[in-house]
C-alpha atoms as a PDB file:
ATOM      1  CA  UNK A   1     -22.021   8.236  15.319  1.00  0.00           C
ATOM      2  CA  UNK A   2     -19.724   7.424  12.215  1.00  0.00           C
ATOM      3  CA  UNK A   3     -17.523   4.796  12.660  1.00  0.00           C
ATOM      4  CA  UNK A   4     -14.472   3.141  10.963  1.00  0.00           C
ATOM      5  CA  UNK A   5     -15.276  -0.371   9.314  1.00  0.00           C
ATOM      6  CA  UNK A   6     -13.267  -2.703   8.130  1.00  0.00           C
ATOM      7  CA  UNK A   7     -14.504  -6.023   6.556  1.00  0.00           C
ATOM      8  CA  UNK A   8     -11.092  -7.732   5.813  1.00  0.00           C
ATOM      9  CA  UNK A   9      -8.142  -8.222   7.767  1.00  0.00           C
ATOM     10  CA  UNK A  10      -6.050  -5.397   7.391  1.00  0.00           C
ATOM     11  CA  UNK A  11      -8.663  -4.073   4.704  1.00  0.00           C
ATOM     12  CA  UNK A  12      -9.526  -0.802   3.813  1.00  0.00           C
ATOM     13  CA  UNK A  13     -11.307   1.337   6.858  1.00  0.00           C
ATOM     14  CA  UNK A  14     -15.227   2.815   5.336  1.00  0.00           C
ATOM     15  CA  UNK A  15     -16.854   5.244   6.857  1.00  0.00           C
ATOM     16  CA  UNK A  16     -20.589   3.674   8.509  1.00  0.00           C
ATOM     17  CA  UNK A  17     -22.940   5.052  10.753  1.00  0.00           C
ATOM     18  CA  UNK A  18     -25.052   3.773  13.356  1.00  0.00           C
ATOM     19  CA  UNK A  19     -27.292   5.527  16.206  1.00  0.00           C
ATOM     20  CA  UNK A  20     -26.088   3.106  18.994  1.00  0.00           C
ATOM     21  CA  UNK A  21     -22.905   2.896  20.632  1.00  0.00           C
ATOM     22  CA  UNK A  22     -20.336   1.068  19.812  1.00  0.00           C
ATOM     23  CA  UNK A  23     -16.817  -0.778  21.016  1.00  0.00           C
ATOM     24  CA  UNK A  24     -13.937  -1.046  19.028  1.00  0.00           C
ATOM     25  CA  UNK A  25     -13.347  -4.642  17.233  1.00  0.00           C
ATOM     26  CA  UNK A  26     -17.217  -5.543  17.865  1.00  0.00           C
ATOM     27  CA  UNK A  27     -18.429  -6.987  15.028  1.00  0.00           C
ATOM     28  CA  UNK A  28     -21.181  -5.583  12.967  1.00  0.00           C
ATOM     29  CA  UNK A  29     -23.843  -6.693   9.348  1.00  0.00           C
ATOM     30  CA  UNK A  30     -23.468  -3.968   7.011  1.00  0.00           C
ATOM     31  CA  UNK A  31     -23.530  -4.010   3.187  1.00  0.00           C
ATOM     32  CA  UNK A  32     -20.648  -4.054   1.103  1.00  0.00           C
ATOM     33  CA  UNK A  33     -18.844  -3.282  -2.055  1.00  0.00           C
ATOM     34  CA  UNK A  34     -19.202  -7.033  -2.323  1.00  0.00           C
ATOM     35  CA  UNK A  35     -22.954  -7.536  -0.347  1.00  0.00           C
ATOM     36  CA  UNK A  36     -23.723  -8.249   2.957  1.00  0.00           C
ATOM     37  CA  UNK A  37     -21.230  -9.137   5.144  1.00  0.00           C
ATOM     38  CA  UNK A  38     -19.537  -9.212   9.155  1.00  0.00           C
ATOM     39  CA  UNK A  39     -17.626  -6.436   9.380  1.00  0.00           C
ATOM     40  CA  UNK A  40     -15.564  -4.852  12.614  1.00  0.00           C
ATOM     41  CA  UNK A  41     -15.187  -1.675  14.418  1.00  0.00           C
ATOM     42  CA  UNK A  42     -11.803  -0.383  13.667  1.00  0.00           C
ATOM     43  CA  UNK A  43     -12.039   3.212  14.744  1.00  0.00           C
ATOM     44  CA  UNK A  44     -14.631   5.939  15.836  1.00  0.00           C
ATOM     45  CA  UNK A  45     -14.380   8.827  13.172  1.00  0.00           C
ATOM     46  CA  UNK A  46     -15.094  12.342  13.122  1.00  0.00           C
ATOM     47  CA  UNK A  47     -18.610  13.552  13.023  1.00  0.00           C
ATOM     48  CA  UNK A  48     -17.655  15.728   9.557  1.00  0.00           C
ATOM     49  CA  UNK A  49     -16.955  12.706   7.663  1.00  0.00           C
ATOM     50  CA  UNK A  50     -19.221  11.394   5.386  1.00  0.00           C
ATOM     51  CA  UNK A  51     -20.833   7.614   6.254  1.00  0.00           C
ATOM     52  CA  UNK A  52     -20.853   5.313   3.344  1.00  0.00           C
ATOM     53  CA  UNK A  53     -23.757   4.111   4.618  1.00  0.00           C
ATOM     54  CA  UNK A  54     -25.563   2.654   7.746  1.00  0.00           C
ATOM     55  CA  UNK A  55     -24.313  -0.244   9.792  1.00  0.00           C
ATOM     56  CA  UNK A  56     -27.604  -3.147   9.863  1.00  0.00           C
ATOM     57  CA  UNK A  57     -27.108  -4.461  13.073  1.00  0.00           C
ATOM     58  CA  UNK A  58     -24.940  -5.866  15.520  1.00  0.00           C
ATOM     59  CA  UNK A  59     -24.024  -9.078  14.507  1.00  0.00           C
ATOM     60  CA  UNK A  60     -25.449 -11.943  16.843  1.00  0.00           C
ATOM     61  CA  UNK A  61     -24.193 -14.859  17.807  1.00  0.00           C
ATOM     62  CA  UNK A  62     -25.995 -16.445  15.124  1.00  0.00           C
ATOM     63  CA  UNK A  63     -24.795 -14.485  12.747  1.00  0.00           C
ATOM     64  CA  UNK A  64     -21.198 -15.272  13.853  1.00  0.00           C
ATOM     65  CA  UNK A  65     -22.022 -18.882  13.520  1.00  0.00           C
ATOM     66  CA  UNK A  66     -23.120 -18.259   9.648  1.00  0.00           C
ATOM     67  CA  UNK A  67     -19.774 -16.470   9.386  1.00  0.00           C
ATOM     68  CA  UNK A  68     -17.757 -19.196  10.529  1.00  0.00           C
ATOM     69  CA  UNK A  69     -19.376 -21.728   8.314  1.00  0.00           C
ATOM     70  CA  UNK A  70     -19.220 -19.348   5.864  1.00  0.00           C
ATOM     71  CA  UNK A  71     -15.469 -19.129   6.495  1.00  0.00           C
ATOM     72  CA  UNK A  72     -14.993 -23.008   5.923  1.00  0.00           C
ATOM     73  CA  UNK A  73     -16.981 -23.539   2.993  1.00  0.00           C
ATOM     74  CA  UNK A  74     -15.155 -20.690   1.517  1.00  0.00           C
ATOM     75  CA  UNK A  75     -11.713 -22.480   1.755  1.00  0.00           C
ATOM     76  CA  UNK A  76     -13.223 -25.410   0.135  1.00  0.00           C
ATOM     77  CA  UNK A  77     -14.680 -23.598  -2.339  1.00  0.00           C
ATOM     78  CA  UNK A  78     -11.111 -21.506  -2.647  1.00  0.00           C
ATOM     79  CA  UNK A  79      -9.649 -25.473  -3.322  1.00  0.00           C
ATOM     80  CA  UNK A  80     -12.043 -26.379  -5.897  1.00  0.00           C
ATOM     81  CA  UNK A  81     -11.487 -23.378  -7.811  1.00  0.00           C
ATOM     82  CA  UNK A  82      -7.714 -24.086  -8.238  1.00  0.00           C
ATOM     83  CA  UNK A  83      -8.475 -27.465 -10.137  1.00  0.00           C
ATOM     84  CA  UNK A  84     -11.437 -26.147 -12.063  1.00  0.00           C
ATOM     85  CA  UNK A  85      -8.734 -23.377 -13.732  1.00  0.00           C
ATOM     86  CA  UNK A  86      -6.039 -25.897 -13.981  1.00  0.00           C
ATOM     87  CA  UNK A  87      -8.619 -27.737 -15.831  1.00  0.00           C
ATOM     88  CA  UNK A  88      -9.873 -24.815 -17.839  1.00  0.00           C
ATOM     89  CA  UNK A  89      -5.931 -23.950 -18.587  1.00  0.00           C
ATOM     90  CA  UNK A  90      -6.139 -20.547 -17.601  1.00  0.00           C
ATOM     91  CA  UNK A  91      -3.552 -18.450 -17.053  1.00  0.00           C
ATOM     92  CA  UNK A  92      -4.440 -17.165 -13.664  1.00  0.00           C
ATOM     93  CA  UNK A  93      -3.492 -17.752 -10.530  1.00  0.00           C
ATOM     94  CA  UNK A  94      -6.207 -17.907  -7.837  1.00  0.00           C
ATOM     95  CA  UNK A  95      -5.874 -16.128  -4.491  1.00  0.00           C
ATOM     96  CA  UNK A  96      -8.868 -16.826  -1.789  1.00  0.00           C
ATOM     97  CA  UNK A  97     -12.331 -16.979  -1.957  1.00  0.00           C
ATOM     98  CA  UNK A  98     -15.321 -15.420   0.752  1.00  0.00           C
ATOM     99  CA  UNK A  99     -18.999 -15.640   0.564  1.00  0.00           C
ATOM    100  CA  UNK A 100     -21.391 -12.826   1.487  1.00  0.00           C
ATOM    101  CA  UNK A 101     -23.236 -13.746   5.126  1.00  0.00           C
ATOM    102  CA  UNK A 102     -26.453 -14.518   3.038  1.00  0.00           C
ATOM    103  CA  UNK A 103     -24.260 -16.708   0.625  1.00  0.00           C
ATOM    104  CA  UNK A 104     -26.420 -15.078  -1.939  1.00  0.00           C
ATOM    105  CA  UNK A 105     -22.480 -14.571  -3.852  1.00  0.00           C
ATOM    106  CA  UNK A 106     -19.240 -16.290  -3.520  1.00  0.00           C
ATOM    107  CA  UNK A 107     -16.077 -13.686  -4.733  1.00  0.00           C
ATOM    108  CA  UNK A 108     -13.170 -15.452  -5.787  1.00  0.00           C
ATOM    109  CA  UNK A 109      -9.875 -12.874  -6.365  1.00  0.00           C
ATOM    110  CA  UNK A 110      -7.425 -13.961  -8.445  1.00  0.00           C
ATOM    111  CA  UNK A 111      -4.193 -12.725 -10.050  1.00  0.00           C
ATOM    112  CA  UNK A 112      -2.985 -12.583 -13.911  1.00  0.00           C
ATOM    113  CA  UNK A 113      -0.826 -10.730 -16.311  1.00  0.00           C
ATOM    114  CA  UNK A 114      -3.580  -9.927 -18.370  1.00  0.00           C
ATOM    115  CA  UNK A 115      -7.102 -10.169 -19.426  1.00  0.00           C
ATOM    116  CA  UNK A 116      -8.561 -13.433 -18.952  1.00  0.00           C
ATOM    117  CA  UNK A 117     -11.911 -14.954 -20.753  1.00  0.00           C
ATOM    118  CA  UNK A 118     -13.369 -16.459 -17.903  1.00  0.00           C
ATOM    119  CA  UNK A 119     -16.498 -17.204 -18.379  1.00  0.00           C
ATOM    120  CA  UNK A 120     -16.563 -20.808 -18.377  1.00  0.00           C
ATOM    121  CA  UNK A 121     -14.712 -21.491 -15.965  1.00  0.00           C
ATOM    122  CA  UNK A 122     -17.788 -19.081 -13.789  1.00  0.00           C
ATOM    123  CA  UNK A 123     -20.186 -21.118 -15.375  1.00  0.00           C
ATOM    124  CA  UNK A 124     -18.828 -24.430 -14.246  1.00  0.00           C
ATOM    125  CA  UNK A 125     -18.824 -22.816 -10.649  1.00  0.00           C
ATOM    126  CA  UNK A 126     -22.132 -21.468 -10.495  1.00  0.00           C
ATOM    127  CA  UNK A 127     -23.081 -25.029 -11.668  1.00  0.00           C
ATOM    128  CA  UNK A 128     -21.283 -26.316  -8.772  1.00  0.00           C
ATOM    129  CA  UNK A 129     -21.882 -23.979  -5.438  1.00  0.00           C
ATOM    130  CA  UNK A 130     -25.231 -23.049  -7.012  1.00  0.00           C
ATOM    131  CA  UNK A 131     -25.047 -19.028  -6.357  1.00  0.00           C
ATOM    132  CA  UNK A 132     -23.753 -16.427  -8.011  1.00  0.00           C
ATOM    133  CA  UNK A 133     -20.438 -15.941  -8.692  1.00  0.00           C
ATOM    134  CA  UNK A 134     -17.842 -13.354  -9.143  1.00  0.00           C
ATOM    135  CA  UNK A 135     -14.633 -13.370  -9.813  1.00  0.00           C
ATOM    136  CA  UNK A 136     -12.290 -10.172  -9.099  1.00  0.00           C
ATOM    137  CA  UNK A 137      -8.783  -9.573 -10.936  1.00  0.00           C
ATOM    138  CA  UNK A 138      -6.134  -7.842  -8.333  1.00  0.00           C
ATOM    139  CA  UNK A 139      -3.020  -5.953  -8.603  1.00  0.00           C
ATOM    140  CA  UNK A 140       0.538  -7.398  -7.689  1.00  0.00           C
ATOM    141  CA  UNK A 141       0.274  -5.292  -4.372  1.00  0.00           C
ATOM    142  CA  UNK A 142      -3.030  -7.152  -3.076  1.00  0.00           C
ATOM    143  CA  UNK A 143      -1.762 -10.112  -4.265  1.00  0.00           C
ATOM    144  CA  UNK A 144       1.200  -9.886  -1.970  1.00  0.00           C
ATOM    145  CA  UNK A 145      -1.292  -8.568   0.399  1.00  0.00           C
ATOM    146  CA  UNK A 146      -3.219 -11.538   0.534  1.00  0.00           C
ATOM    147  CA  UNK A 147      -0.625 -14.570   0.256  1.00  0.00           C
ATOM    148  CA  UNK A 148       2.099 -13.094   2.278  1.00  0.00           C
ATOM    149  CA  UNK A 149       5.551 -13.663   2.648  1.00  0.00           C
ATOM    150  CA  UNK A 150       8.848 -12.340   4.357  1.00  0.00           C
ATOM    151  CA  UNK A 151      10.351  -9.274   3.249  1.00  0.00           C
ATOM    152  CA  UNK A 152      14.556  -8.877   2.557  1.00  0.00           C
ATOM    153  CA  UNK A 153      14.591  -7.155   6.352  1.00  0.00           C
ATOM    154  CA  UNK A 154      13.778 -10.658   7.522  1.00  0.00           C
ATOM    155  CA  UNK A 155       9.845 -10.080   9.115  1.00  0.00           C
ATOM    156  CA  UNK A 156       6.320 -10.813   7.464  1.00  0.00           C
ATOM    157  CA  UNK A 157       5.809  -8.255   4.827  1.00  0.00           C
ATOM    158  CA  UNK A 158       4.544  -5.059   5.590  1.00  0.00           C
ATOM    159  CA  UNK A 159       1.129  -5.111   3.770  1.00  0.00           C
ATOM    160  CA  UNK A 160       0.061  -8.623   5.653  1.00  0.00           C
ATOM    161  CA  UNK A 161       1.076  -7.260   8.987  1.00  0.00           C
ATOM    162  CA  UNK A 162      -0.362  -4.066   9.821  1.00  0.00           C
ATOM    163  CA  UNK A 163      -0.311  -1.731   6.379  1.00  0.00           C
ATOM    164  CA  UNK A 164      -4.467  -0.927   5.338  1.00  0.00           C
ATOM    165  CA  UNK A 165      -3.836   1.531   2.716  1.00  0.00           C
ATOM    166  CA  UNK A 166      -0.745   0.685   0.152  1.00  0.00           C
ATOM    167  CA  UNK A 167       0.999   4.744  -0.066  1.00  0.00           C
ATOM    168  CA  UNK A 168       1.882   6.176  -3.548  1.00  0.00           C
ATOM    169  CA  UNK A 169       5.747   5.062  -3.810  1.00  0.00           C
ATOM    170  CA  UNK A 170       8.199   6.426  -6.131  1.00  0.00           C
ATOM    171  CA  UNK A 171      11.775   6.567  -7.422  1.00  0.00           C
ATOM    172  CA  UNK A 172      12.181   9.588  -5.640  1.00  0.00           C
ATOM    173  CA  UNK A 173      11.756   8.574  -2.041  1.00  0.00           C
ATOM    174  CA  UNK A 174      14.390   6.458  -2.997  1.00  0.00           C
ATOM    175  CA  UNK A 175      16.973   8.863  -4.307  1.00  0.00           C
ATOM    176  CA  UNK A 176      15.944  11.183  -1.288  1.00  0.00           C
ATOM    177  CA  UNK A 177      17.491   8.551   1.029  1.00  0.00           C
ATOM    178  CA  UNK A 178      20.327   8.418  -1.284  1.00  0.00           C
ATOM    179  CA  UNK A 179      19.772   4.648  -1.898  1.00  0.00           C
ATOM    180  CA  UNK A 180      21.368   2.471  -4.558  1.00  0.00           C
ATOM    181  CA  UNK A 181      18.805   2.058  -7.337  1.00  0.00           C
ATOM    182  CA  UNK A 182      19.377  -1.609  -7.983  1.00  0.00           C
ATOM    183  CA  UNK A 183      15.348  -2.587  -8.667  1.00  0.00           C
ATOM    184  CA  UNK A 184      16.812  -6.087  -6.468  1.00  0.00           C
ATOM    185  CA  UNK A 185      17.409  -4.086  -3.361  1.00  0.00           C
ATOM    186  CA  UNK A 186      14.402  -1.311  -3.436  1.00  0.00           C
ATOM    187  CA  UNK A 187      11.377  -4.153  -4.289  1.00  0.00           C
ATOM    188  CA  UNK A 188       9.380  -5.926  -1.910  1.00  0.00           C
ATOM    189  CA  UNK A 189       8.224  -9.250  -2.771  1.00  0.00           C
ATOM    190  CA  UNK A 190       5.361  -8.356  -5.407  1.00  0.00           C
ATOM    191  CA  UNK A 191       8.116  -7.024  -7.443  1.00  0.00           C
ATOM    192  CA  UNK A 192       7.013  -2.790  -6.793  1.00  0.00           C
ATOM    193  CA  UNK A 193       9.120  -0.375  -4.547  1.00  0.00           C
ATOM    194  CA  UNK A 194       9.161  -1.220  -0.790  1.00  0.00           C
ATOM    195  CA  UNK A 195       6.354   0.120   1.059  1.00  0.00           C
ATOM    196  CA  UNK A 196       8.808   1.238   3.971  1.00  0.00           C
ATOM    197  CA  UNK A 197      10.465   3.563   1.765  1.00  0.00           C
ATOM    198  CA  UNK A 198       7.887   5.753   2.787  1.00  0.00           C
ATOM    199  CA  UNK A 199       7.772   5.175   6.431  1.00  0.00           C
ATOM    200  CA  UNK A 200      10.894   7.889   7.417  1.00  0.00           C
ATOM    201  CA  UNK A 201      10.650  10.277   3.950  1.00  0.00           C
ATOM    202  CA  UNK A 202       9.702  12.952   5.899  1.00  0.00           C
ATOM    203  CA  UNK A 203      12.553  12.627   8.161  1.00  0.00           C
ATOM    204  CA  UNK A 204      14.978  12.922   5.126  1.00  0.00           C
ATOM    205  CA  UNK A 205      13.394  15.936   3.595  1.00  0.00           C
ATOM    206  CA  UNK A 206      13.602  17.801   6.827  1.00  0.00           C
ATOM    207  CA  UNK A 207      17.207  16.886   7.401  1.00  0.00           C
ATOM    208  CA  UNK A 208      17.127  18.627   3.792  1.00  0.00           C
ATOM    209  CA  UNK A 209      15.315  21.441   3.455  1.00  0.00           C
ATOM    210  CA  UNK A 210      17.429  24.177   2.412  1.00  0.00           C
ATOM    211  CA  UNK A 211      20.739  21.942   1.407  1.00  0.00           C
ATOM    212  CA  UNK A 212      21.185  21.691  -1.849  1.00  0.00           C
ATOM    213  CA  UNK A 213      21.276  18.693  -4.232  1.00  0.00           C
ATOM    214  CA  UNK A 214      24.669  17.300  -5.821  1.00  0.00           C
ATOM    215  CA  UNK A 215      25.430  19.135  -9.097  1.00  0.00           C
ATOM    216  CA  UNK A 216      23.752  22.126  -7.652  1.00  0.00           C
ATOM    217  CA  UNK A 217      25.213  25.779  -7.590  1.00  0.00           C
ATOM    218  CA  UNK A 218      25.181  27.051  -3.975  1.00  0.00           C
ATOM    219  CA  UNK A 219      26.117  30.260  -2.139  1.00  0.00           C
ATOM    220  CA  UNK A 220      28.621  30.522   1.234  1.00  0.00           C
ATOM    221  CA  UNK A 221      29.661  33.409   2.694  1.00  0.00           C
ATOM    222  CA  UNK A 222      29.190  35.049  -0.164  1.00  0.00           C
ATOM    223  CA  UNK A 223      30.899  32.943  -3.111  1.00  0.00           C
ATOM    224  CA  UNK A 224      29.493  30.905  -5.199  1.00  0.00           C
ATOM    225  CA  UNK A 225      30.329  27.048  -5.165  1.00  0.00           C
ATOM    226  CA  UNK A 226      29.679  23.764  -6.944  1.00  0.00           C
ATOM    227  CA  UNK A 227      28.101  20.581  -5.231  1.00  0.00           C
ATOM    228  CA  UNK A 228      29.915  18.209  -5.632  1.00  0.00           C
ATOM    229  CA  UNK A 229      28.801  15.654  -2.786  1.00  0.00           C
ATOM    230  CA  UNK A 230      25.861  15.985  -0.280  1.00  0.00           C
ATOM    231  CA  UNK A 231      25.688  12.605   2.621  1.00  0.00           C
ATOM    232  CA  UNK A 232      22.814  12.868   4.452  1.00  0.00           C
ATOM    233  CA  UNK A 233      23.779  10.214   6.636  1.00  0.00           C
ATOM    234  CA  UNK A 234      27.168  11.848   7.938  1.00  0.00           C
ATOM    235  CA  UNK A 235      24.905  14.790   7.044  1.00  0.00           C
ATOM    236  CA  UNK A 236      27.618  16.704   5.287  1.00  0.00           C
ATOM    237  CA  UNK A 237      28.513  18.172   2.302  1.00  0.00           C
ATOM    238  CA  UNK A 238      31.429  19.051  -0.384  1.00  0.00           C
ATOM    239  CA  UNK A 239      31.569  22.278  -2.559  1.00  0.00           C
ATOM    240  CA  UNK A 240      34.571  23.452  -4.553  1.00  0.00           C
ATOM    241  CA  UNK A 241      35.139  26.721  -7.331  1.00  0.00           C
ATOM    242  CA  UNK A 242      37.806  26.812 -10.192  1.00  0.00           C
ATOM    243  CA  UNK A 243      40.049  29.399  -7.707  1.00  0.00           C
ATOM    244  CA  UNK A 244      39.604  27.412  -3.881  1.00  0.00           C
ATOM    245  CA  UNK A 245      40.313  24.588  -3.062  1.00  0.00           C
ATOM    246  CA  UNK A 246      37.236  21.442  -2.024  1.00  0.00           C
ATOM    247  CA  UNK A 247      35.269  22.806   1.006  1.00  0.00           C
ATOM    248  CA  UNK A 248      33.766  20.225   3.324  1.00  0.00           C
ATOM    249  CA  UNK A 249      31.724  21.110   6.230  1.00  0.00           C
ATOM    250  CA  UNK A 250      28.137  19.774   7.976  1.00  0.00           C
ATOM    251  CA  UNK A 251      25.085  20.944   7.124  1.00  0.00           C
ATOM    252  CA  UNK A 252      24.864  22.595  10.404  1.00  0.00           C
ATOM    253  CA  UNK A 253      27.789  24.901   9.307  1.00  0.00           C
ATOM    254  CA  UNK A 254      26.473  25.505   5.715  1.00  0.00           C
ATOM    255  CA  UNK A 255      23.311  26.847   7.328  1.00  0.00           C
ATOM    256  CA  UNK A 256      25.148  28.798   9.952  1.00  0.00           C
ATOM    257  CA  UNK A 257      27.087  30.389   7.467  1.00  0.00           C
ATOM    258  CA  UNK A 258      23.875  31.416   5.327  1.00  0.00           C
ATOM    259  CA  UNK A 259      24.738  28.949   2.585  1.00  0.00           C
ATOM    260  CA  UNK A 260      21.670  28.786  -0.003  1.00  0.00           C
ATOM    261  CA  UNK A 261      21.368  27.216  -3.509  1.00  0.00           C
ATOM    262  CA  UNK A 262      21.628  29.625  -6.528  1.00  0.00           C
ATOM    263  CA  UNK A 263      19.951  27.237  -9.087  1.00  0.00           C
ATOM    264  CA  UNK A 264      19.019  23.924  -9.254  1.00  0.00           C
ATOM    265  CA  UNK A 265      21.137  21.476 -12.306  1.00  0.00           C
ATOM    266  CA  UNK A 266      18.459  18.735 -12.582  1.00  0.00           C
ATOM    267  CA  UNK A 267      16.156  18.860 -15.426  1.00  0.00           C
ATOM    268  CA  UNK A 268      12.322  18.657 -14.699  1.00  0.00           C
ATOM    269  CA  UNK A 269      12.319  15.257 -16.625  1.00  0.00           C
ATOM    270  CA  UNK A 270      15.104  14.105 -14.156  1.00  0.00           C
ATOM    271  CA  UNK A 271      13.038  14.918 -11.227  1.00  0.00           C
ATOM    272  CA  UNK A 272       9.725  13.747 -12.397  1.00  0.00           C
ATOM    273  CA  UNK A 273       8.930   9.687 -11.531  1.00  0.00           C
ATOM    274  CA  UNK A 274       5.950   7.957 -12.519  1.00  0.00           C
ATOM    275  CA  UNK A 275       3.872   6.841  -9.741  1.00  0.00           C
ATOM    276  CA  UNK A 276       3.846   3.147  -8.890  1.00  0.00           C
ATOM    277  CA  UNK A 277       0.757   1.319  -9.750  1.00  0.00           C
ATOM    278  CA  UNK A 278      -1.127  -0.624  -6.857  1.00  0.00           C
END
């Protein structure tokens, strides 16, 4: 059976198989992007998707006891690491640390605005926790992942409560829900648009679909008309021409009345956002 592994709180869900059966959050060995490691049953996938590979074992209760040890020395480690880049004067800004269940590598992830030379400050750890060590630069998103915090709605951030997978967000979801773009009111904590604007787009382009935009030129009953105000939250709309007066009526009634646009005003470079960057 293939099965849905996750090896992080909240982290990404990988495809694993294994011939026995399993129950959702048991924990399982399987290998890594990072090595070895306790992993847990998240979900029980489809038989068409492809396994990243196989699940070891089961993880005994030995193995769990590793883990938890593993778990400790890791914050110590995560401690150390702080002073050793304070000492090194790096410009980077250390996150958390983990070891692999064999402790054959100890992965610290860490933050910065650029590239860092690290490379003594790895050597200086290696020389201390005598294993290999890697160190893994992360995006703002991660970052904000990781350390947490409390969003402007007033409750823990999204992506350290129950997001796995951060969405493709852009400017447009935004203007969609017709929301002020002040970069202070549409940015979550880690300084990118709001995961949540994605959580009810769908909702606002089906209240759309077949209104037309502001600044478009629409048809009703007939004559042609200039947009001159859509709210989808009253969900209504204003059109006027140079010989009648300002028409306002609900979407409801510009459907009803086999309103259509003619022709869209906005320039492709005016609907076209760049993607947000994880």
């Amino acid at each position: 059976m293939i099965y849905g592994i996750s090896f992080e709180n909240l982290g990404q869900i990988h495809p694993f198989n294994y011939d026995e059966k399993l129950t959702i959050d048991q924990k399982i060995v399987a290998e890594s992007d990072f090595g070895v490691e306790i992993g847990s049953v998240i979900s029980i996938l489809s038989e068409t998707v492809e396994p990243k590979k196989a699940i070891i074992r089961i993880a005994s209760p030995e193995d769990l006891k590793i883990e938890e040890q593993n778990v400790k020395d890791a914050k110590s480690a995560f401690e150390i690491s702080k002073s050793k880049v304070k000492e090194h004067s790096l410009a980077m800004r250390m996150l958390s640390a983990k070891y692999t269940l064999d402790r054959s590598k100890l992965i610290f992830f860490f933050s910065a605005d650029g590239r860092i030379d690290f490379r003594a400050l790895v050597k200086d750890l290696a020389g201390i926790f005598k294993t290999r060590i890697e160190l893994r630069q992360i995006g703002v998103r991660d970052a904000a992942k990781i350390v947490g915090g409390i969003g402007m709605c007033g409750m823990e951030t999204c992506c350290s409560r129950f997001e796995r997978d951060f969405k493709s967000i852009t400017l447009k979801y935004a203007k969609t829900q017709q929301l002020l773009i002040n970069p202070s009111k549409i940015s979550g904590v880690c300084g990118r648009l709001l995961c949540c604007l994605a959580y009810e787009n769908d909702s606002y382009l089906e209240i759309l679909k077949d209104i037309p935009d502001t600044g478009d030129l629409a048809r009703y009953n007939g004559k042609e008309y200039f947009v001159s105000e859509v709210n989808i939250f009253s969900k209504t709309l204003k059109m006027r021409s140079n010989d009648s007066p300002e028409l306002k009526m609900t979407f409801e009634e510009f459907l009803n009345g086999k309103g259509e646009r003619v022709c869209d005003s906005k320039l492709p470079e005016e609907t076209d956002f760049p993607e947000l960057d994880s």
